[in-house]
PDB file of N, CA and C in Angstrom:
ATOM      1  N   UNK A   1     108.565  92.439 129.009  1.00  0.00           N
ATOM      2  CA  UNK A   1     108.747  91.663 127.805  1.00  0.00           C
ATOM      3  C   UNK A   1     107.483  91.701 126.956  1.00  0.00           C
ATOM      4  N   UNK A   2     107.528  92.045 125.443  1.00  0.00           N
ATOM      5  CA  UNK A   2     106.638  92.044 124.784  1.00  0.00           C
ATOM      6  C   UNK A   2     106.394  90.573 123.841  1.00  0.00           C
ATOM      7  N   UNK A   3     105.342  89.699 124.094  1.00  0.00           N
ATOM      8  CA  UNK A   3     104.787  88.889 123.520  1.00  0.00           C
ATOM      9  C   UNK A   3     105.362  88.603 121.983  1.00  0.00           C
ATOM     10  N   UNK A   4     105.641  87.576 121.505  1.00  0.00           N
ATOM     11  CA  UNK A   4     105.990  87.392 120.140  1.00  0.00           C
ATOM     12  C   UNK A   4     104.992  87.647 119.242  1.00  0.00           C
ATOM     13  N   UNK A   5     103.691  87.490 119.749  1.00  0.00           N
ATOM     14  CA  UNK A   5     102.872  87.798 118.422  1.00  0.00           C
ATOM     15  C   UNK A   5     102.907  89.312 117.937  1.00  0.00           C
ATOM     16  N   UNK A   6     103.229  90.310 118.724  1.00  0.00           N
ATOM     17  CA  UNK A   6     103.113  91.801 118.702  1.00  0.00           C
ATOM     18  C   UNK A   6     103.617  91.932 117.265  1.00  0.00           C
ATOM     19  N   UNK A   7     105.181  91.554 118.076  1.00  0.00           N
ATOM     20  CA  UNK A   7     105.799  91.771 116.373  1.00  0.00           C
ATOM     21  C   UNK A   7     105.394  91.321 115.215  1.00  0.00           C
ATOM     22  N   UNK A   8     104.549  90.311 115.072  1.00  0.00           N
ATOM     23  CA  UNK A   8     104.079  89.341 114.352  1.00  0.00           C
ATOM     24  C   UNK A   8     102.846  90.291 113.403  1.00  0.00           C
ATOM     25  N   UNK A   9     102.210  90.708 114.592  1.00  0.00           N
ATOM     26  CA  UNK A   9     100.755  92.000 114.146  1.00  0.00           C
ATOM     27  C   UNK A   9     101.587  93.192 113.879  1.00  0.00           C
ATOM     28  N   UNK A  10     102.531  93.847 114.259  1.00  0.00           N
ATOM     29  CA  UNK A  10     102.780  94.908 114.044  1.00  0.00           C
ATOM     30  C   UNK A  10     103.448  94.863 112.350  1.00  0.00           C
ATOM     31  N   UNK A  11     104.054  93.831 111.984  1.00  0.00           N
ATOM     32  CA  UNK A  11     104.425  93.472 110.465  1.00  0.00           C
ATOM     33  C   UNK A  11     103.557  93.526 109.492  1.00  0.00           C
ATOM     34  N   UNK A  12     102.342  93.163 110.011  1.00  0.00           N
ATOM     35  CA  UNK A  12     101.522  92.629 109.465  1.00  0.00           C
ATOM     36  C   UNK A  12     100.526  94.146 108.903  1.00  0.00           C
ATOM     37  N   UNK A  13     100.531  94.861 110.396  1.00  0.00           N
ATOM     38  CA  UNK A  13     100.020  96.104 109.899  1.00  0.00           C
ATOM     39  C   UNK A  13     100.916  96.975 108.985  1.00  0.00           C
ATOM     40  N   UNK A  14     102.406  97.032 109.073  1.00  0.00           N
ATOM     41  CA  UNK A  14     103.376  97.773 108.272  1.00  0.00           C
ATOM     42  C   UNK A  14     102.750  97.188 106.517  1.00  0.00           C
ATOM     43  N   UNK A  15     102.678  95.986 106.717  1.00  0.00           N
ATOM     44  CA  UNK A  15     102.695  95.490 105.489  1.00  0.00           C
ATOM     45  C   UNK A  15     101.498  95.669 104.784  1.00  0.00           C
ATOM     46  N   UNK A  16     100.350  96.013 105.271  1.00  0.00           N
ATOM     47  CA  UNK A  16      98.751  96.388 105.017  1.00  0.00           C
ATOM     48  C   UNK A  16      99.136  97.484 104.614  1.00  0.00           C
ATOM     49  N   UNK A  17      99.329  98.688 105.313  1.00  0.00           N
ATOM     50  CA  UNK A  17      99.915 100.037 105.111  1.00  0.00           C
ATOM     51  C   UNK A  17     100.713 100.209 103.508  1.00  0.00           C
ATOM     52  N   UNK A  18     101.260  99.738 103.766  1.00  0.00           N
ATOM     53  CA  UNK A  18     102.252  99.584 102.738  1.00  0.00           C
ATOM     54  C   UNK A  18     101.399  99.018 100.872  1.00  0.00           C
ATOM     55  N   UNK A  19     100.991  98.174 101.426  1.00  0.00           N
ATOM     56  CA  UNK A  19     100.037  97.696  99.953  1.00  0.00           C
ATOM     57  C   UNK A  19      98.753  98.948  99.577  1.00  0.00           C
ATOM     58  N   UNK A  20      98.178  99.574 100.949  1.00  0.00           N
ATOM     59  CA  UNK A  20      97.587 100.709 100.739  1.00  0.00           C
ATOM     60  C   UNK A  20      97.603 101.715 100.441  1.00  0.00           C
ATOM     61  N   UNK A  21      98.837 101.866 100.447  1.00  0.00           N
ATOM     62  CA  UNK A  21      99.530 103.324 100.140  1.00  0.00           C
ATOM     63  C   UNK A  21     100.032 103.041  98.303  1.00  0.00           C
ATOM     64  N   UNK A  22     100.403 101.904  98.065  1.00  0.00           N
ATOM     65  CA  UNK A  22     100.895 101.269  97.012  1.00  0.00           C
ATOM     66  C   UNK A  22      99.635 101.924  95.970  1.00  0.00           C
ATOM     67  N   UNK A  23      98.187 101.027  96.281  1.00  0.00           N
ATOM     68  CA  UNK A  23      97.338 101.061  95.665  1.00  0.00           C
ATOM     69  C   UNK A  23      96.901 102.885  95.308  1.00  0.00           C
ATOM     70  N   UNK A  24      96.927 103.325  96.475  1.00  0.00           N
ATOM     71  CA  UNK A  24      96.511 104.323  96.559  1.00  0.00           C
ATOM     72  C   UNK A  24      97.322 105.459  95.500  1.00  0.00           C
ATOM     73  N   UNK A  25      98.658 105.512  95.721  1.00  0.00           N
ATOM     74  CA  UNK A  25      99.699 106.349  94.543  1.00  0.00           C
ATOM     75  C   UNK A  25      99.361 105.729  93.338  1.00  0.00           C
ATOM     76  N   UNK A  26      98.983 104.010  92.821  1.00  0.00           N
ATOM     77  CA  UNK A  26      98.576 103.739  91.377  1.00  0.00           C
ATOM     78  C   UNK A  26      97.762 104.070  90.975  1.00  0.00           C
ATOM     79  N   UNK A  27      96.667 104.498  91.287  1.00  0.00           N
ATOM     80  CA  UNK A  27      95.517 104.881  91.027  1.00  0.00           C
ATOM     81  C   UNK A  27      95.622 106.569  90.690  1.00  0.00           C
ATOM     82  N   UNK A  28      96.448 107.539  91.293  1.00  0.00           N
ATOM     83  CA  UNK A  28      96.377 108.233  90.895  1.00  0.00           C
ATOM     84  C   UNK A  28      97.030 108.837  89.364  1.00  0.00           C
ATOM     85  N   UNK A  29      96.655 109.890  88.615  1.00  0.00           N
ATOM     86  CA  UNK A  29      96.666 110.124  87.243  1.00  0.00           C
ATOM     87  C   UNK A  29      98.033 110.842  87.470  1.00  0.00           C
ATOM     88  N   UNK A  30      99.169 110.046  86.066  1.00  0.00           N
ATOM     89  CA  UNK A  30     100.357 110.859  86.288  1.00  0.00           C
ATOM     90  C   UNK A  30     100.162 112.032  85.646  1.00  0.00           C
ATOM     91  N   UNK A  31     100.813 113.090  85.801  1.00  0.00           N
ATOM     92  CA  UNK A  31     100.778 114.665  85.398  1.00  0.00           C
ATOM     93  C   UNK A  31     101.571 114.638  84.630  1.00  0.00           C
ATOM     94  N   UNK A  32     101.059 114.947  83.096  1.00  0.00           N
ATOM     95  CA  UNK A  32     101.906 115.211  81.833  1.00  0.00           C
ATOM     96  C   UNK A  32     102.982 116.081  82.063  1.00  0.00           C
ATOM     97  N   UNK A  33     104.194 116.080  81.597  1.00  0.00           N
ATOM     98  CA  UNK A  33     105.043 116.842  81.369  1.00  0.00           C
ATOM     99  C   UNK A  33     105.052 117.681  80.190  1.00  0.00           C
ATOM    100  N   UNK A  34     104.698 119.219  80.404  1.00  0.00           N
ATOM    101  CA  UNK A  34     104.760 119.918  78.896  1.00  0.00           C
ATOM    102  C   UNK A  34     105.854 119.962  77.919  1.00  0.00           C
ATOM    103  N   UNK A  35     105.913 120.128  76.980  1.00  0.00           N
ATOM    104  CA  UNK A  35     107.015 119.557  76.243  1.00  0.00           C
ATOM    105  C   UNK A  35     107.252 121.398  75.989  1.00  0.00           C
ATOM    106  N   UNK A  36     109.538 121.053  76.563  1.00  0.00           N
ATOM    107  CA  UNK A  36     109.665 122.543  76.318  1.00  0.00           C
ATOM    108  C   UNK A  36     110.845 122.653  75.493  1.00  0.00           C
ATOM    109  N   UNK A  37     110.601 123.548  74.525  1.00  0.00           N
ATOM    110  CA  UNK A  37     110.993 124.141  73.417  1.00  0.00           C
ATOM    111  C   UNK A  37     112.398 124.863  73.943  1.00  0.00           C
ATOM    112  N   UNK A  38     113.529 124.598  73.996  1.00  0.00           N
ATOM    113  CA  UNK A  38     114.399 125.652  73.822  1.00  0.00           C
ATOM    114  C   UNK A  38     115.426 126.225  72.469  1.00  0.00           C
ATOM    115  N   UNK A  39     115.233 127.380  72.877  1.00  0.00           N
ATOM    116  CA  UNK A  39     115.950 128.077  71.865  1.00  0.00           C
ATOM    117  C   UNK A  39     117.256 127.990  72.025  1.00  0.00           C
ATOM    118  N   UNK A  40     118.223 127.610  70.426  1.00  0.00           N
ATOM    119  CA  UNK A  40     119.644 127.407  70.455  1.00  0.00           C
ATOM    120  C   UNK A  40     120.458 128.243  70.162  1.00  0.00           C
ATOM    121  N   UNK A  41     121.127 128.966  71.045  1.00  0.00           N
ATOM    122  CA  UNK A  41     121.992 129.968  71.115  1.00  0.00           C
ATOM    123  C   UNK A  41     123.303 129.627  70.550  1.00  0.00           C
ATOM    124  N   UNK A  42     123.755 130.241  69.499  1.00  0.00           N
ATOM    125  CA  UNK A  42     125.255 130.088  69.037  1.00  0.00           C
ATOM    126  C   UNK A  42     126.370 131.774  68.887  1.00  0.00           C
ATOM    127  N   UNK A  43     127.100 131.317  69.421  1.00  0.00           N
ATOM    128  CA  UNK A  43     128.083 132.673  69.468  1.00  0.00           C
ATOM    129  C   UNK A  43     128.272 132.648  68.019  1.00  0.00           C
ATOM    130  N   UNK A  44     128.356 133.937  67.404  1.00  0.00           N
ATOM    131  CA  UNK A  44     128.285 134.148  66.498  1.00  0.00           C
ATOM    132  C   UNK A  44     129.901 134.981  66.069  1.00  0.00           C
TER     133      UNK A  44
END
């Protein structure tokens, strides 16, 4: 039998993890999307 606090710490670390990883993806710089030009084809 595993102790109630385990689960208690193991949440606790999911949830640390989780805000770290959070921080960590905001911080990084989003990558522009180039803006693309298409050409309009009409049957003629």
């Amino acid at each position: 039998l595993r102790p109630p606090g385990e689960f208690i710490g193991v949440g606790f670390l999911i949830a640390l993890k989780n805000i770290i990883d959070h921080q960590a993806k905001s911080k990084q710089p989003k990558p522009e999307k180039p803006v693309i030009e298409r050409a309009r084809v009409t049957n003629a």
